[in-house]
Protein backbone atom coordinates (compact mmCIF):
# COMPACT_ATOMS: atom_id res chain seq x y z
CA UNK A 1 115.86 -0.27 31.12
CA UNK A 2 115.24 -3.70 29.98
CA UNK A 3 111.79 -5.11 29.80
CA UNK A 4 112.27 -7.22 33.59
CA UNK A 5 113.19 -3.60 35.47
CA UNK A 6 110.30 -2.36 33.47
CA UNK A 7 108.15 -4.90 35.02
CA UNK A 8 109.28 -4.80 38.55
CA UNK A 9 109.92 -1.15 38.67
CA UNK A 10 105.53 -1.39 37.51
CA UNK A 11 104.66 -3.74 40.03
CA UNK A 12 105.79 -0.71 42.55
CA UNK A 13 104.77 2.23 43.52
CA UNK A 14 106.75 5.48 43.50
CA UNK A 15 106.35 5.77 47.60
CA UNK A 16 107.93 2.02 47.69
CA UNK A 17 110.79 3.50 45.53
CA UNK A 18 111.14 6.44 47.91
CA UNK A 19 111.23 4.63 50.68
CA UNK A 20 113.98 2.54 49.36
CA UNK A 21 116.18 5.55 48.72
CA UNK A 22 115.77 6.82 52.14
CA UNK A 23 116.90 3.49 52.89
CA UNK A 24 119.96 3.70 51.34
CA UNK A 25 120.77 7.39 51.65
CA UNK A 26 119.94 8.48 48.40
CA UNK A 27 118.04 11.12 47.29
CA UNK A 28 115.05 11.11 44.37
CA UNK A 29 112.17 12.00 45.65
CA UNK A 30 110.59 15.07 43.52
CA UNK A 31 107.76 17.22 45.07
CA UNK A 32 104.69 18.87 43.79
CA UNK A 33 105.01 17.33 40.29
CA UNK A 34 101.49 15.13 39.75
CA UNK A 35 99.36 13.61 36.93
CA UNK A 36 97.64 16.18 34.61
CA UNK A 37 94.56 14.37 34.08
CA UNK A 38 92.50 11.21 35.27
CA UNK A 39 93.49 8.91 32.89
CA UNK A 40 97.48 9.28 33.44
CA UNK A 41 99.12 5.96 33.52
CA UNK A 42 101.90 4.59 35.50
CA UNK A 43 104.79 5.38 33.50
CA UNK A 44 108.94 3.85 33.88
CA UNK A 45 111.61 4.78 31.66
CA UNK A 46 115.03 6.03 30.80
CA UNK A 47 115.23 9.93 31.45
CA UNK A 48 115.94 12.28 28.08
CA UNK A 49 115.84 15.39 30.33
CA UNK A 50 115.49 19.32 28.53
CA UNK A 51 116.76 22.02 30.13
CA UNK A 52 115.14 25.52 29.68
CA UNK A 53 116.23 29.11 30.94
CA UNK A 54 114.14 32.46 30.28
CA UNK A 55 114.07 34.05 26.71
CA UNK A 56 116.18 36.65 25.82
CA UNK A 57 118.11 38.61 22.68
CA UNK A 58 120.14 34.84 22.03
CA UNK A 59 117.62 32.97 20.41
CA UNK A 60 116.59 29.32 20.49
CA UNK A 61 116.66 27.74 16.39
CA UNK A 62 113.77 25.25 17.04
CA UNK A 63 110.77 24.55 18.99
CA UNK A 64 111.40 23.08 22.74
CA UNK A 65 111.68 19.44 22.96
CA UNK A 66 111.71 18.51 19.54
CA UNK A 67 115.27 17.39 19.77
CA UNK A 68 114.15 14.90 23.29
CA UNK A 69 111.44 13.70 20.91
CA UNK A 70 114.07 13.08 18.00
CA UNK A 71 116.69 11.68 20.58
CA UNK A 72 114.26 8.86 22.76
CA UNK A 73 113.76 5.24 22.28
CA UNK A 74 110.47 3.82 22.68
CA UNK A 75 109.99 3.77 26.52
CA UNK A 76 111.83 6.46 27.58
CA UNK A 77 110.46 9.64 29.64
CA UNK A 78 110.87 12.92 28.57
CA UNK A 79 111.76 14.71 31.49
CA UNK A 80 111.36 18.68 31.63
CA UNK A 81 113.53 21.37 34.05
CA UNK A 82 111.70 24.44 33.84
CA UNK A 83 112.80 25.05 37.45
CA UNK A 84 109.59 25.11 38.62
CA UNK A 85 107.51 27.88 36.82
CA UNK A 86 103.85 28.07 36.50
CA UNK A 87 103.36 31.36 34.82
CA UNK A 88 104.48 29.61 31.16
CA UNK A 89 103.97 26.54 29.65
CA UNK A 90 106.76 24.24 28.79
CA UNK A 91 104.80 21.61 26.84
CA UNK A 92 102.04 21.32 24.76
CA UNK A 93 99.98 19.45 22.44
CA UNK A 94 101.86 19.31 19.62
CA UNK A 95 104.60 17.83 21.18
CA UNK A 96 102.45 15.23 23.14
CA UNK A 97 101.58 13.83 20.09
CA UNK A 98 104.78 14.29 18.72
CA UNK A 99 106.53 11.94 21.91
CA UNK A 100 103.46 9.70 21.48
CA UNK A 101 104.09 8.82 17.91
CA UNK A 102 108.06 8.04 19.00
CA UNK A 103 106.93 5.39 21.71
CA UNK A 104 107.74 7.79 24.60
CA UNK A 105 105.69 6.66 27.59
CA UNK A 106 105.21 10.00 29.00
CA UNK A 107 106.66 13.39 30.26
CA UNK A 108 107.32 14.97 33.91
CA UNK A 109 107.52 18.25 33.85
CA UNK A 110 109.11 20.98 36.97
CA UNK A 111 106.93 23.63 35.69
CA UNK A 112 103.76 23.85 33.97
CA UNK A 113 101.88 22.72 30.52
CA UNK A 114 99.09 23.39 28.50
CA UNK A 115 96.66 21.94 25.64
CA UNK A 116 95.56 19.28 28.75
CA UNK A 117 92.33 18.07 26.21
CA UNK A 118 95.24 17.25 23.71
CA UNK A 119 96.74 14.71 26.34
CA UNK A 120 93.21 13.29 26.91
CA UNK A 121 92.78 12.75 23.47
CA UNK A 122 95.91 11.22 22.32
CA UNK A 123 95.88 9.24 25.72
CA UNK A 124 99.46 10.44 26.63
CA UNK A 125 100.28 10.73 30.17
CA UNK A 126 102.07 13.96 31.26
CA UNK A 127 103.21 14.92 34.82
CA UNK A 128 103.47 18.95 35.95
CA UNK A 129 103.18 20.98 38.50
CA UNK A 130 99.53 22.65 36.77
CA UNK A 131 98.10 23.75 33.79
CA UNK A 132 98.73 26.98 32.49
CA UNK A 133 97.41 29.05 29.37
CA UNK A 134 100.44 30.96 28.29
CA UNK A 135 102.70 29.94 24.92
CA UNK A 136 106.58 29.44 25.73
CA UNK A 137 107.07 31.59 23.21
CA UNK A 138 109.45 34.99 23.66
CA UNK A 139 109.57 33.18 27.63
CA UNK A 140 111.63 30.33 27.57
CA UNK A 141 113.55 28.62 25.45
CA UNK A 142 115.81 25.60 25.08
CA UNK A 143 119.55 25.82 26.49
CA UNK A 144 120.21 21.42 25.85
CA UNK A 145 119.05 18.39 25.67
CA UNK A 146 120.37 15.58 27.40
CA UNK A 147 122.42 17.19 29.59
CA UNK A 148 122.18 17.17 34.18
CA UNK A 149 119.36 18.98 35.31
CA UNK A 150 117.15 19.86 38.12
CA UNK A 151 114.25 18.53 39.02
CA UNK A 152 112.08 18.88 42.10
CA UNK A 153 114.85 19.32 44.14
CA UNK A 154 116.62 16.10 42.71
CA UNK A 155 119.77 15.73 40.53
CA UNK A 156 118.86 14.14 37.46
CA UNK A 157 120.83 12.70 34.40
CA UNK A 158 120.37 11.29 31.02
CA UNK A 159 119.34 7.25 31.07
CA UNK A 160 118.36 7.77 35.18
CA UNK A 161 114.89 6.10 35.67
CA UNK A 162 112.18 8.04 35.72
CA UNK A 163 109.20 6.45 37.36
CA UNK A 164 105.88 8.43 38.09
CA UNK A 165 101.89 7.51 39.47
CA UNK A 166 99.24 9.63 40.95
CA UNK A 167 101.99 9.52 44.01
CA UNK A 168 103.96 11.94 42.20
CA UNK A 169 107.81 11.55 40.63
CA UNK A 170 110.67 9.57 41.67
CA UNK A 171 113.91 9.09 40.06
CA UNK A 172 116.78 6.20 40.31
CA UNK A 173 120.37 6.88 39.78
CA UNK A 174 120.88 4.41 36.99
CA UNK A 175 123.87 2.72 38.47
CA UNK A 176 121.80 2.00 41.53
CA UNK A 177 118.72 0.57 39.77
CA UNK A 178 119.34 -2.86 41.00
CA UNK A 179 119.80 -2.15 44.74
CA UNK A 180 116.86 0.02 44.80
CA UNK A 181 114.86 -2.24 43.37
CA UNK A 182 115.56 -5.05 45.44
CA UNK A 183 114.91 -2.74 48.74
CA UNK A 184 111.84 -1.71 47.44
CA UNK A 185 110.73 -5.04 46.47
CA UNK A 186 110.67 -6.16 50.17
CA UNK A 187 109.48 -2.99 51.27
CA UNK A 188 106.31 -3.67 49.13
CA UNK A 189 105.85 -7.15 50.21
CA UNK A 190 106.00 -6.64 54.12
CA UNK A 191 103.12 -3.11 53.27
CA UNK A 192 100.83 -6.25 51.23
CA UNK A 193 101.52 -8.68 54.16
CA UNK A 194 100.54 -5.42 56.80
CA UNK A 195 97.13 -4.66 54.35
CA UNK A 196 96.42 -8.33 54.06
CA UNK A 197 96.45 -8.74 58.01
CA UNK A 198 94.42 -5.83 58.79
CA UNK A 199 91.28 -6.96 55.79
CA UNK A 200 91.49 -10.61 57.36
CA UNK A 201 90.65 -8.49 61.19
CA UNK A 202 93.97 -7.76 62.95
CA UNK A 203 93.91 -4.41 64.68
CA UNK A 204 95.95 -1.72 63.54
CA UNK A 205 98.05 -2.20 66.74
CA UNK A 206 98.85 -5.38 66.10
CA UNK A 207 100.10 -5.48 62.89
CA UNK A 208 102.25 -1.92 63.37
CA UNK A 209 103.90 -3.53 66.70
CA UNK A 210 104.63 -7.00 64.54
CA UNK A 211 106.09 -5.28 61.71
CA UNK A 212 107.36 -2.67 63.23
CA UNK A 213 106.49 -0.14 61.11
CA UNK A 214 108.36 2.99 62.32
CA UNK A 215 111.95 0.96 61.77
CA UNK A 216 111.00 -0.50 58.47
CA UNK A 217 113.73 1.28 56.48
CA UNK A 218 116.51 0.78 59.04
C-alpha cells in the first residue's frame, strides 16, 4: 500500500470498489459492518487481521489485539473476526488509543465494541457491527494474529486492503489491487459523468438509457 493506491483507493468509494469486484468475479463485499460514530473517516490500509474464538479453561497470556497493535505499520487497518457477535465487545478504548498512537488508521470489526466516547475523543475511526457494554473478558479471547480469517462473509488475509466509509467494508485481494482499481476508477467516472448530467437538467431517463446503467459492470 504505497502512498498513490492510498490516494486512488481515497478518491473512491467502497460501493465503486464493490462494484468492481462483481465485475471481475471476485468477492469482498462485507455486510452489516458500519462507522461507530459521526466523525469516522474514510480509512485504506493493509489488513493485520485478529482472530478470536470463545473463552474457555486454555487461556489467552495477553490482552486482545495488543500483538496487531505491536505488529502494524503506520497506515494499516486492524481488522477484527469475532464472527459476528454482539453480545461482547471485542475492542475498546484502551486499545483505540493504543492503534492510534502506532499510526493505525482505523479498525473494522465482525462483532461488536465498546468505550464509543473513547473513539470520539481520540478521533480514531472504528467500524462494527454496534456498540455493546460487556468486557471480553472470561468471553473471548485471542487464538492469532495475522493469520486468514473471516469477515462478513469474505475471506480475508494479512496485507489485503482494507477500505471502509459510511458505505460499510470492502476488502481487495492484494494481488488484485491494481485491476480493481483500474475497474473502479472508470466505474466512478461514468457515476460523476451520470450525476453531472442529471444537476445540468437531463432526465433520469435519459442519462440511464445513454449510459446504460443496468450493464455497467458487464
Amino acid at each position: 500500500m504505497n502512498a498513490e493506491y492510498r490516494a486512488r483507493f481515497k478518491k473512491l468509494s467502497t460501493t465503486n470498489v464493490s462494484d468492481a469486484l462483481d465485475a471481475l468475479g471476485l468477492q469482498g463485499s462485507t455486510y452489516g459492518i458500519s462507522p461507530t460514530w459521526e466523525g469516522c473517516k474514510k480509512i485504506v490500509g493493509e489488513a493485520v487481521t485478529v482472530k478470536l474464538v470463545s473463552a474457555g479453561l486454555t487461556k489467552s497470556p495477553n490482552h486482545l489485539g495488543v500483538h496487531a497493535i505491536e505488529a502494524a505499520k503506520e497506515g494499516d487497518i486492524i481488522l477484527v473476526d469475532n464472527s459476528g457477535r454482539l453480545d461482547v465487545s471485542c475492542w475498546g478504548g484502551i486499545l483505540a488509543n493504543g492503534a492510534k498512537a502506532k499510526g493505525v488508521s482505523g479498525v473494522v470489526i465482525d462483532g461488536a465494541c465498546r468505550d464509543l466516547d473513547d473513539y470520539v475523543e481520540a478521533d480514531f475511526s472504528v467500524y462494527a457491527r454496534g456498540p455493546v457494554i460487556a468486557t471480553a473478558r472470561g468471553r473471548v479471547m485471542e487464538e492469532a494474529t495475522n493469520v486468514m480469517v473471516q469477515f462478513g462473509g469474505v475471506q480475508v488475509r494479512p496485507k489485503d486492503i482494507v477500505m471502509a466509509d459510511r458505505s460499510g467494508v470492502v476488502v481487495v485481494p492484494q494481488e488484485k489491487a491494481e485491476e480493481v482499481l483500474q475497474r473502479a476508477e472508470v466505474l466512478f467516472q461514468k457515476e460523476e459523468d451520470m450525476i453531472k448530467e442529471i444537476r445540468n437538467g437531463a432526465s433520469m431517463l435519459e442519462v440511464d438509457t445513454k449510459y446504460n446503467y443496468e450493464k455497467m459492470l458487464k
